[in-house]
PDB file of N, CA and C in Angstrom:
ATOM      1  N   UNK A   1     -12.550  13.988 -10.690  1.00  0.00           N
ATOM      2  CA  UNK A   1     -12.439  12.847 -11.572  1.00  0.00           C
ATOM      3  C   UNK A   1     -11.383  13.102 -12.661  1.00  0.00           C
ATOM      4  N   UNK A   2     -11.137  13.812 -13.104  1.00  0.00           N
ATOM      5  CA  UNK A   2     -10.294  14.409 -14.214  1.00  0.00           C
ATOM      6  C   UNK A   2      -8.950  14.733 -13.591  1.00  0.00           C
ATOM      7  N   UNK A   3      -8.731  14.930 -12.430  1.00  0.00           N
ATOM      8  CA  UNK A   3      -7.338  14.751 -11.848  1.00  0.00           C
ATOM      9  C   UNK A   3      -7.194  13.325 -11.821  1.00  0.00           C
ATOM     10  N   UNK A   4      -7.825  12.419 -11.252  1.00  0.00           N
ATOM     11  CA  UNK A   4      -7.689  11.306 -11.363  1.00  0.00           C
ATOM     12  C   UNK A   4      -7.368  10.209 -12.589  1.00  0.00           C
ATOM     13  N   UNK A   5      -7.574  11.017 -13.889  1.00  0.00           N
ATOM     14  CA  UNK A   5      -7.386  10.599 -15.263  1.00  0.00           C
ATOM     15  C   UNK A   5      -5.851  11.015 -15.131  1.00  0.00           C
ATOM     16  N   UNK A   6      -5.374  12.386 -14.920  1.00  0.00           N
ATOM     17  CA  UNK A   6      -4.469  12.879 -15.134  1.00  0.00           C
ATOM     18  C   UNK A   6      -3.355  12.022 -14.414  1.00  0.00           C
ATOM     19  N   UNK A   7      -3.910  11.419 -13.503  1.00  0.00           N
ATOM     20  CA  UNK A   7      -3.282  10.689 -12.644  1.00  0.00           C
ATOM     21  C   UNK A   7      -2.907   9.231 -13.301  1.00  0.00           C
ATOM     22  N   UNK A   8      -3.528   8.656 -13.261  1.00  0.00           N
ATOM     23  CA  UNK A   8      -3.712   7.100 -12.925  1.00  0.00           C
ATOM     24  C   UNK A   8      -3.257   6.700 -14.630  1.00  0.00           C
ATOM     25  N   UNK A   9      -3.972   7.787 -16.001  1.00  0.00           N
ATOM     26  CA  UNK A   9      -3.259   7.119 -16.996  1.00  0.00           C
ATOM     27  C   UNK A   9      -2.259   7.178 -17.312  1.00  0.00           C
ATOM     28  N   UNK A  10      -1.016   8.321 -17.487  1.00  0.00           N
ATOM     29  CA  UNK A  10      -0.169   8.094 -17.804  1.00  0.00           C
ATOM     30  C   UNK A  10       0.862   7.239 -16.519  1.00  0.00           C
ATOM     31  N   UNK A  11       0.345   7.076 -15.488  1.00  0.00           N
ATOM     32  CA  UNK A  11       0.726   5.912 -14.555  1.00  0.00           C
ATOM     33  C   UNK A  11       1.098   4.439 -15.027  1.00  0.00           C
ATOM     34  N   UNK A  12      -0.049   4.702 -15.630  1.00  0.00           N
ATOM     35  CA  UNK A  12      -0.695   3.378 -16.332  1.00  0.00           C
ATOM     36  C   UNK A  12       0.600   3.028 -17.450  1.00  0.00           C
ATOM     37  N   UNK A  13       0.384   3.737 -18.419  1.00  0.00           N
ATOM     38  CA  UNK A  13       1.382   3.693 -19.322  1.00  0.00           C
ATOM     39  C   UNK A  13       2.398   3.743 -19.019  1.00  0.00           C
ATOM     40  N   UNK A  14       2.761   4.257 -18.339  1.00  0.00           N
ATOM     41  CA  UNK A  14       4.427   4.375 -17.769  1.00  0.00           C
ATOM     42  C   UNK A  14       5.256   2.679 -17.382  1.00  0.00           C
ATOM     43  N   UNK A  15       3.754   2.414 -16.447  1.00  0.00           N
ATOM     44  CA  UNK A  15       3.969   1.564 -15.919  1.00  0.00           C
ATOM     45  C   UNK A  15       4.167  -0.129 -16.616  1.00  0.00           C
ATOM     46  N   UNK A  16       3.466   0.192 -17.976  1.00  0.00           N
ATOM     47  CA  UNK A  16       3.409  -1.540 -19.286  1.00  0.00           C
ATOM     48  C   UNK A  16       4.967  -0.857 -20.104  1.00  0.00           C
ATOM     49  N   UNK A  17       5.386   0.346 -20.275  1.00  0.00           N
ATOM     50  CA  UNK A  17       6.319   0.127 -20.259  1.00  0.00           C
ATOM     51  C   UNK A  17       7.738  -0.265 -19.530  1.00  0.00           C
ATOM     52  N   UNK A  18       7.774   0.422 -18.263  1.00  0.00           N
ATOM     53  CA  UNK A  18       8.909  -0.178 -17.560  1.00  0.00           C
ATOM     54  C   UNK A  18       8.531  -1.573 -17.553  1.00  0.00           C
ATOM     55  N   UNK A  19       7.122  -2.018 -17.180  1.00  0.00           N
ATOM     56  CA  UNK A  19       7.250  -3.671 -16.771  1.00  0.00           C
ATOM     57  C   UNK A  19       8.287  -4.306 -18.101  1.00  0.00           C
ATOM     58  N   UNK A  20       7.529  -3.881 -19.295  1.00  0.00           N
ATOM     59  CA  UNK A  20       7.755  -4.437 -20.569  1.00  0.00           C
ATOM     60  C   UNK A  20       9.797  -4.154 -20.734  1.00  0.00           C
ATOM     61  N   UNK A  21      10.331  -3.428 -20.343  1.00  0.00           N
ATOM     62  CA  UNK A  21      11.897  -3.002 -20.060  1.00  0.00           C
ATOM     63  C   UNK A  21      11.855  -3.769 -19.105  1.00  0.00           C
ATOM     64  N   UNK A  22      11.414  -4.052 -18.150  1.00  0.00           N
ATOM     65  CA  UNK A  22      12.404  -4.566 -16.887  1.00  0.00           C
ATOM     66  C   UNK A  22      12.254  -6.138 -16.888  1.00  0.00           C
ATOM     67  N   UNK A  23      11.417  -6.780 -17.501  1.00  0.00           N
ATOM     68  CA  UNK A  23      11.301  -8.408 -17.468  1.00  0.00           C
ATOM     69  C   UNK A  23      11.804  -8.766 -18.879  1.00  0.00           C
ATOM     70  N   UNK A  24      12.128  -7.752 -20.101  1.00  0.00           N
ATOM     71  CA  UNK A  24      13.021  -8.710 -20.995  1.00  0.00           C
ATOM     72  C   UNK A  24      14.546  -8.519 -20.214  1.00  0.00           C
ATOM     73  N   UNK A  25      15.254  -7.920 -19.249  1.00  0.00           N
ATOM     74  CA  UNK A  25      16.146  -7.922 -19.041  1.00  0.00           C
ATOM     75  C   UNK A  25      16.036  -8.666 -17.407  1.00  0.00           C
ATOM     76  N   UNK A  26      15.174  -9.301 -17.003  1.00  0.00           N
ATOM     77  CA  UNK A  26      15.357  -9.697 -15.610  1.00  0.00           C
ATOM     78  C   UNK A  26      14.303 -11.354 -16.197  1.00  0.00           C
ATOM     79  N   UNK A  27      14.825 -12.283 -15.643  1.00  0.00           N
ATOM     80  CA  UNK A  27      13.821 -13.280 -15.652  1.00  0.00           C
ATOM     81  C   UNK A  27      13.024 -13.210 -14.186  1.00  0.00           C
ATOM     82  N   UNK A  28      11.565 -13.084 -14.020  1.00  0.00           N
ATOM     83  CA  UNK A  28      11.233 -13.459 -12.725  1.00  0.00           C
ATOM     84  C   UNK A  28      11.173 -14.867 -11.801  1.00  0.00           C
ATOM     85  N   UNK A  29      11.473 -15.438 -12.279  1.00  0.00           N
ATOM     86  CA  UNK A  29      12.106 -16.707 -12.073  1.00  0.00           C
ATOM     87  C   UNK A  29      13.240 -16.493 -11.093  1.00  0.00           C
ATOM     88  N   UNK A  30      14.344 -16.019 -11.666  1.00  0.00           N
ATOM     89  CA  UNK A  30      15.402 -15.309 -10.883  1.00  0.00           C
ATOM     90  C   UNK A  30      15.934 -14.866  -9.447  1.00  0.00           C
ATOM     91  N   UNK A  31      14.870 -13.993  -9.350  1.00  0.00           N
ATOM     92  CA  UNK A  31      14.274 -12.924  -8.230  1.00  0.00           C
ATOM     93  C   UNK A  31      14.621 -13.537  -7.076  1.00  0.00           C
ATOM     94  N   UNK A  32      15.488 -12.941  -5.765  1.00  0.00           N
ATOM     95  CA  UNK A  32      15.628 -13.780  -4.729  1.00  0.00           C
ATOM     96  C   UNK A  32      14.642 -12.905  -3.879  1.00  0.00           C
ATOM     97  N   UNK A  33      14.264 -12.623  -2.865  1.00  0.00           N
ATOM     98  CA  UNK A  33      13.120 -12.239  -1.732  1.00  0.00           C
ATOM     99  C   UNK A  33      13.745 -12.249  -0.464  1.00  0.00           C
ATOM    100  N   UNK A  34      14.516 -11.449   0.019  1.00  0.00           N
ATOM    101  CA  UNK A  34      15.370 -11.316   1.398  1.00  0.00           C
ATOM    102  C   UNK A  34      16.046 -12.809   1.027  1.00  0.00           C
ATOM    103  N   UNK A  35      17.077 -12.685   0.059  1.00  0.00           N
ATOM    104  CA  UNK A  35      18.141 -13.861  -0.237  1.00  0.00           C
ATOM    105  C   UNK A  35      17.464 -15.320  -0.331  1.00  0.00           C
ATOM    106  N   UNK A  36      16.302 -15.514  -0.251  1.00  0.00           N
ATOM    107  CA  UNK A  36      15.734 -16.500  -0.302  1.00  0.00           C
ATOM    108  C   UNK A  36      15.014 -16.933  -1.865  1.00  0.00           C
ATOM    109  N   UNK A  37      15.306 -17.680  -2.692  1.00  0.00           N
ATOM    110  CA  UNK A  37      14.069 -18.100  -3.570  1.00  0.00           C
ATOM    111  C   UNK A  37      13.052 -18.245  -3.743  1.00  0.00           C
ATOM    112  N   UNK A  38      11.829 -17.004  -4.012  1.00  0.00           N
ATOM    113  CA  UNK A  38      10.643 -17.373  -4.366  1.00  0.00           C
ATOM    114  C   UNK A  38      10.096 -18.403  -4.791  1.00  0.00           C
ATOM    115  N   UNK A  39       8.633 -19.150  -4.032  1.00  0.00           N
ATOM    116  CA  UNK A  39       7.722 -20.199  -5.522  1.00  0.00           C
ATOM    117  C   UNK A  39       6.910 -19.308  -6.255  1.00  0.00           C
ATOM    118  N   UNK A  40       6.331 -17.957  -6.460  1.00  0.00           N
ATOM    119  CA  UNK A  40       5.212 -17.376  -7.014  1.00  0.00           C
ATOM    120  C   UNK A  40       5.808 -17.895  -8.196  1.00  0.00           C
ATOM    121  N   UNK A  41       4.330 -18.067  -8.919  1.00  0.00           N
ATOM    122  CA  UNK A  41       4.953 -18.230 -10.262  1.00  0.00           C
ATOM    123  C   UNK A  41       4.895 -16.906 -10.989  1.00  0.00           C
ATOM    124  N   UNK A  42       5.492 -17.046 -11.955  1.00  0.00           N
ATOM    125  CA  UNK A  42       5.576 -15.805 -13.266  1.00  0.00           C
ATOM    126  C   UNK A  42       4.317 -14.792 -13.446  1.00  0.00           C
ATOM    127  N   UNK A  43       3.234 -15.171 -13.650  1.00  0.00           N
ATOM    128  CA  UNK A  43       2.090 -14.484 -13.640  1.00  0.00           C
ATOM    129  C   UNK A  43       2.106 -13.710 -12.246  1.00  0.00           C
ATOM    130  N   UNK A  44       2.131 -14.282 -11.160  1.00  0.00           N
ATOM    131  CA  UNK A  44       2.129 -13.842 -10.057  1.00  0.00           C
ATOM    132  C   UNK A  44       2.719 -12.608  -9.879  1.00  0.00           C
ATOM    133  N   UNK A  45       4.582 -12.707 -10.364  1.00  0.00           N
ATOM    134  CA  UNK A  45       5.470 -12.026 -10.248  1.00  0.00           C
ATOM    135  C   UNK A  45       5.169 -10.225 -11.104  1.00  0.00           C
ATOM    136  N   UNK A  46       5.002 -11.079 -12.488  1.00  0.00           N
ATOM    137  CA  UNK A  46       3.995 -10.118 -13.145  1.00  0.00           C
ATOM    138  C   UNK A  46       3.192  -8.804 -13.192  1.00  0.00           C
ATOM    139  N   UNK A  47       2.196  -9.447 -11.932  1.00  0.00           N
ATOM    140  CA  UNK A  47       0.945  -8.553 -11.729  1.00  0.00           C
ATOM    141  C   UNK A  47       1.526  -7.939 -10.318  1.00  0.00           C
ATOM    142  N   UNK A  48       2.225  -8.536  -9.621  1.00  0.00           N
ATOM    143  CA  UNK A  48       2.743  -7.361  -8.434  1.00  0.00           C
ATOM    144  C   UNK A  48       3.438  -6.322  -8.946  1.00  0.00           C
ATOM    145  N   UNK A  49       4.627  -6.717  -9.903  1.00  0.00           N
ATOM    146  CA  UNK A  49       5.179  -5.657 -10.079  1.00  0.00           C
ATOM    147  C   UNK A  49       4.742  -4.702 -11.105  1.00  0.00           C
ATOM    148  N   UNK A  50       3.806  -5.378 -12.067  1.00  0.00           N
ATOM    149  CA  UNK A  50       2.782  -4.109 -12.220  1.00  0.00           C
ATOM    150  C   UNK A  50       2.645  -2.765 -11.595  1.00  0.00           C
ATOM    151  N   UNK A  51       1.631  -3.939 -10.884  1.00  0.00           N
ATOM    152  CA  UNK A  51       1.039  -2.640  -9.846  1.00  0.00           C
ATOM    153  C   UNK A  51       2.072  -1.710  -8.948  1.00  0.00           C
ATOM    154  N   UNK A  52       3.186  -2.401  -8.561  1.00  0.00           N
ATOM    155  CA  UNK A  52       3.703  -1.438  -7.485  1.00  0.00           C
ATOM    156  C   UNK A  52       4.458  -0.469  -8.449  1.00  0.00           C
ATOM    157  N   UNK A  53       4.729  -0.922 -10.169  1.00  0.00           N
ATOM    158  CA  UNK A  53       5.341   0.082 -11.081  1.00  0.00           C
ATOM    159  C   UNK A  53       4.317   0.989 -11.589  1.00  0.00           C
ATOM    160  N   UNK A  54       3.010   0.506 -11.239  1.00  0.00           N
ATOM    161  CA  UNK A  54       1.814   1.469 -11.837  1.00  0.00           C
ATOM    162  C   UNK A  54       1.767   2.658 -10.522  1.00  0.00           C
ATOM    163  N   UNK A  55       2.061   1.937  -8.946  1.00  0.00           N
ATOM    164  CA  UNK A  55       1.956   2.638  -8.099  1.00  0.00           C
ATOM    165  C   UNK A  55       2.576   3.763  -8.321  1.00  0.00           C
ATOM    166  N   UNK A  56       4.240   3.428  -8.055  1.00  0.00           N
ATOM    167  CA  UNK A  56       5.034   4.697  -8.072  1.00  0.00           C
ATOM    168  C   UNK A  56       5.250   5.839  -9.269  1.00  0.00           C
ATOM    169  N   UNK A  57       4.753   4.898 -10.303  1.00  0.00           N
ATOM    170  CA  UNK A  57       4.393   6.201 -11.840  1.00  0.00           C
ATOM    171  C   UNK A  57       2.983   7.013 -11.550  1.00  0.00           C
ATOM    172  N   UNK A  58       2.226   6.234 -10.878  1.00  0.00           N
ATOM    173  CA  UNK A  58       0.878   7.206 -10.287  1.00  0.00           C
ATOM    174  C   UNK A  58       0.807   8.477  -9.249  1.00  0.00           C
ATOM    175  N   UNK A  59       2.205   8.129  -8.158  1.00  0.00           N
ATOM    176  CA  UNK A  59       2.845   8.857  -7.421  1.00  0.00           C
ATOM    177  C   UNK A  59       3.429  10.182  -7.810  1.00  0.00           C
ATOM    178  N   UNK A  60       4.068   9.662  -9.157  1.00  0.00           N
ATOM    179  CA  UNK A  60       4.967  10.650  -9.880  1.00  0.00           C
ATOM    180  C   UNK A  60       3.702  11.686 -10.686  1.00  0.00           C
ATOM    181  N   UNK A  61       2.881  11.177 -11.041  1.00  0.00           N
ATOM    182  CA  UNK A  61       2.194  12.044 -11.293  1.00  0.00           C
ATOM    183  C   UNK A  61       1.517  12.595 -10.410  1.00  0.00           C
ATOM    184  N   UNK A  62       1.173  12.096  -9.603  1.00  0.00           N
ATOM    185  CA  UNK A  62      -0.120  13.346  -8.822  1.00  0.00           C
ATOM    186  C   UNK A  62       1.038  14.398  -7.572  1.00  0.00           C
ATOM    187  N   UNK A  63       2.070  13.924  -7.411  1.00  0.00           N
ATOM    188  CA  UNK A  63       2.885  14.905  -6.984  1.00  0.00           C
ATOM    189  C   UNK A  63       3.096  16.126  -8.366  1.00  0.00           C
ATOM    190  N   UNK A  64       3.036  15.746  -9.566  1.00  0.00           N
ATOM    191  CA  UNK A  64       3.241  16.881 -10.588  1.00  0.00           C
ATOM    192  C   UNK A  64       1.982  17.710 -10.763  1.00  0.00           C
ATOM    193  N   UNK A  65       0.808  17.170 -10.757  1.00  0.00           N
ATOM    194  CA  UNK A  65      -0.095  17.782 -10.369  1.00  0.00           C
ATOM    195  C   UNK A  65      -0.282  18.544  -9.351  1.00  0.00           C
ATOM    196  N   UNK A  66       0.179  18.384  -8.087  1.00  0.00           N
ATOM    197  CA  UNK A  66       0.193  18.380  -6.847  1.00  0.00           C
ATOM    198  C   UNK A  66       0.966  20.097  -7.000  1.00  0.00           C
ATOM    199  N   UNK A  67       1.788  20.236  -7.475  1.00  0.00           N
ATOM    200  CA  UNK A  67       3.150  21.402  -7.234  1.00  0.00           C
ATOM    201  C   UNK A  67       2.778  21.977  -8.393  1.00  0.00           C
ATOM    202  N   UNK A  68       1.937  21.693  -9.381  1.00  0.00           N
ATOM    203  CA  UNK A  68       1.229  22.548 -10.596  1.00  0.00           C
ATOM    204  C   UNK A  68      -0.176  23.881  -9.770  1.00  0.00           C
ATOM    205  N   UNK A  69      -0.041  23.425  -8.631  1.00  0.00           N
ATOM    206  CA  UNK A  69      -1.473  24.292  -8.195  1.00  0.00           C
ATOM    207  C   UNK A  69      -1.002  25.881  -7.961  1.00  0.00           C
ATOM    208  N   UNK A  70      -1.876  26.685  -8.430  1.00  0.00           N
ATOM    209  CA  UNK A  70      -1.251  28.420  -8.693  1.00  0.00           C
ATOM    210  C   UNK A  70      -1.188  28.803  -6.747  1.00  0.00           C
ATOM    211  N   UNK A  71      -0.944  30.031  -6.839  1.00  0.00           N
ATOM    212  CA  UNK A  71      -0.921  30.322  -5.361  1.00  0.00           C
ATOM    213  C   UNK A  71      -2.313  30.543  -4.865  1.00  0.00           C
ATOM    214  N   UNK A  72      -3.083  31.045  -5.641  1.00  0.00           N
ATOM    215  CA  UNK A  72      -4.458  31.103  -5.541  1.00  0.00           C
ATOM    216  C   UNK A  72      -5.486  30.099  -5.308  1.00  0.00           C
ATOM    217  N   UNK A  73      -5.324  28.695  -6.208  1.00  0.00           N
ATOM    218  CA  UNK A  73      -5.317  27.747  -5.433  1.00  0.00           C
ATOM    219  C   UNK A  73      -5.309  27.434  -4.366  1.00  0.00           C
ATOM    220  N   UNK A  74      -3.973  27.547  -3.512  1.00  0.00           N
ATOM    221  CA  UNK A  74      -3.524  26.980  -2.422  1.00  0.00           C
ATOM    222  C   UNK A  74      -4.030  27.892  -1.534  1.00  0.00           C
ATOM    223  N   UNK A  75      -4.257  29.517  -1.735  1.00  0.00           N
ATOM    224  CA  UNK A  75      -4.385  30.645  -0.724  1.00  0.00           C
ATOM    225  C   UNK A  75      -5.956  30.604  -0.619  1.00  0.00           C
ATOM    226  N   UNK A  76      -6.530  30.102  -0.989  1.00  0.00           N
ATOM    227  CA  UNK A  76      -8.214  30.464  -1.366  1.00  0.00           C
ATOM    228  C   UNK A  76      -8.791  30.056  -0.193  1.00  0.00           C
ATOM    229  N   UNK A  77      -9.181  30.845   0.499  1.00  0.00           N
ATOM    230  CA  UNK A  77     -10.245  30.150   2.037  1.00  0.00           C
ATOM    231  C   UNK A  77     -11.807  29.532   1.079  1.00  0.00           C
ATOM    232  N   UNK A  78     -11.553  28.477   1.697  1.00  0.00           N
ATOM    233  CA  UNK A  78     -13.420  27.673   1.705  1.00  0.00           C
ATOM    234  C   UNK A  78     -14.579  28.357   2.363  1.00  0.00           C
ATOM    235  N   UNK A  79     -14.067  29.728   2.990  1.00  0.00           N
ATOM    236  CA  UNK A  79     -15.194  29.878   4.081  1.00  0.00           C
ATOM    237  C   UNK A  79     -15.738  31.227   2.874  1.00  0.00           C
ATOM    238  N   UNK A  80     -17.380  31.643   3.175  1.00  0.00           N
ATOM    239  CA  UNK A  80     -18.024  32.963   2.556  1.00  0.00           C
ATOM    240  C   UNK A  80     -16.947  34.185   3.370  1.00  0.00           C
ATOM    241  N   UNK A  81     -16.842  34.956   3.055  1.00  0.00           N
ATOM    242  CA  UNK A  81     -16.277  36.108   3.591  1.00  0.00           C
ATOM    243  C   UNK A  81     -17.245  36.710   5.116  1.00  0.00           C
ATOM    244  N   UNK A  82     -18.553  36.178   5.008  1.00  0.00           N
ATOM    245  CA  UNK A  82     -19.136  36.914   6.162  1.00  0.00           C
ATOM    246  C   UNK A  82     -18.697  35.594   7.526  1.00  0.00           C
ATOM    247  N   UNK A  83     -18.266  34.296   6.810  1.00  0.00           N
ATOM    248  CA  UNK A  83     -18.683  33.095   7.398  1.00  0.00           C
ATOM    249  C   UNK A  83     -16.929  33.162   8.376  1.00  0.00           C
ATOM    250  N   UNK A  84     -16.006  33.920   7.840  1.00  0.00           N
ATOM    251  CA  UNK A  84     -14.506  33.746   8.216  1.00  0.00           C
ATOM    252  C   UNK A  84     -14.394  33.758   9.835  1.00  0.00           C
ATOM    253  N   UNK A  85     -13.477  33.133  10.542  1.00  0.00           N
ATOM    254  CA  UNK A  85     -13.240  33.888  11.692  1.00  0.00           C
ATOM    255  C   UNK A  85     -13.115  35.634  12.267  1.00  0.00           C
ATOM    256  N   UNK A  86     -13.433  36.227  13.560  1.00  0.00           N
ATOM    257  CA  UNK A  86     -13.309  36.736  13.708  1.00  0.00           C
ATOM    258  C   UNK A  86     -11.367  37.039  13.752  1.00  0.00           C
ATOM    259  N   UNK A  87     -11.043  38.825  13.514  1.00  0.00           N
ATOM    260  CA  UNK A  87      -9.572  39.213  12.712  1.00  0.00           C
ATOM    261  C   UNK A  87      -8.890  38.423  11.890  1.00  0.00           C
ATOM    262  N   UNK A  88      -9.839  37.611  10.504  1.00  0.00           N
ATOM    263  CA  UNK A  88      -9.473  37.484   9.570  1.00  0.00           C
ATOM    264  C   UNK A  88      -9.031  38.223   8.392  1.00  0.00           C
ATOM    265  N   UNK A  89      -8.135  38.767   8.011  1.00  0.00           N
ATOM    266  CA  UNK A  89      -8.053  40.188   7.419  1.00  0.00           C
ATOM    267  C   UNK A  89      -8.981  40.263   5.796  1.00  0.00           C
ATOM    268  N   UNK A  90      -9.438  39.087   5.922  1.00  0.00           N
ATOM    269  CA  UNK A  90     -10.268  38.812   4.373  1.00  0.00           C
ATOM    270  C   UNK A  90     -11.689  38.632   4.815  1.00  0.00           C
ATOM    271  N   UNK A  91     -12.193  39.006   5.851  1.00  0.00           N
ATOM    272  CA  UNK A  91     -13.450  39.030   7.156  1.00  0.00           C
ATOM    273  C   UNK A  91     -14.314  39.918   6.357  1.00  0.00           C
ATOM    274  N   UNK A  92     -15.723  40.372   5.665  1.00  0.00           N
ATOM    275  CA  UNK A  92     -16.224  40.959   5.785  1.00  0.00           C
ATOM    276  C   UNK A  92     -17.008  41.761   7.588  1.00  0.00           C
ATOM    277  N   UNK A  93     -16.439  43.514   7.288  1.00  0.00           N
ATOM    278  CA  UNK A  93     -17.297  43.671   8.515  1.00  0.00           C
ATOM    279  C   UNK A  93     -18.153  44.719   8.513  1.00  0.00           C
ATOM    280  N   UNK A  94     -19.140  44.715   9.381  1.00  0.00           N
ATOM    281  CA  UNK A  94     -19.961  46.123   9.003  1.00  0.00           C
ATOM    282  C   UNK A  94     -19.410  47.261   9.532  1.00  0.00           C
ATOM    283  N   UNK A  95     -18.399  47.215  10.155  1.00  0.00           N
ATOM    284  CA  UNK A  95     -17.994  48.394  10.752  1.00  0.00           C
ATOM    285  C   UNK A  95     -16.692  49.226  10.047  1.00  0.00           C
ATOM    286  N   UNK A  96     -16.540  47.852   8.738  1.00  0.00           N
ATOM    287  CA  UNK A  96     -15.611  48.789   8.380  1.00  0.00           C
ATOM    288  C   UNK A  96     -16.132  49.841   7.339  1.00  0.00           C
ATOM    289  N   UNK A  97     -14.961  50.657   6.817  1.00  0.00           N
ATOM    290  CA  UNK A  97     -15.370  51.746   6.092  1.00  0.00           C
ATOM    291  C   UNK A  97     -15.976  51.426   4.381  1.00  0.00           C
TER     292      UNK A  97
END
């Protein structure tokens, strides 16, 4: 849950600012759609690009999270040591010394 904070808020924020930069300099009105003129109206226009600017700032973070993990992290088997495959070199065995 707390990666998910780490995630999603400064997403969040990232994201009321670019909207807030990118529609005083773009009217959505404007906007053509594969050369064609949109009808969505403004609100419409709005809340998509929100989200898909909340998307890719949410992206940006959990990839930074993502490449923040130690090697230990990443190297750590899930399994008990007795539970490992057999010639796992991290295997508890009784035969060894």
């Amino acid at each position: 849950m707390q990666r998910a904070i780490w995630v999603l808020w400064p997403g969040f924020i990232v994201a009321t600012g670019a909207e807030a930069f990118l529609f005083t300099l773009i009217d959505p009105m404007s906007l053509h759609i594969f050369g064609q003129p949109h009808e969505y109206s403004r609100l419409a226009v709005y809340t998509v690009a929100f989200f898909l600017l909340w998307l890719f700032a949410s992206t940006s973070s959990a990839l930074t999270c993502f490449f923040q993990r130690t090697a230990d992290e990443i190297n750590r088997c899930p399994l008990k040591p007795a539970q490992r495959p057999v010639g796992c070199p991290k295997r508890e065995e009784d035969t060894c010394c």
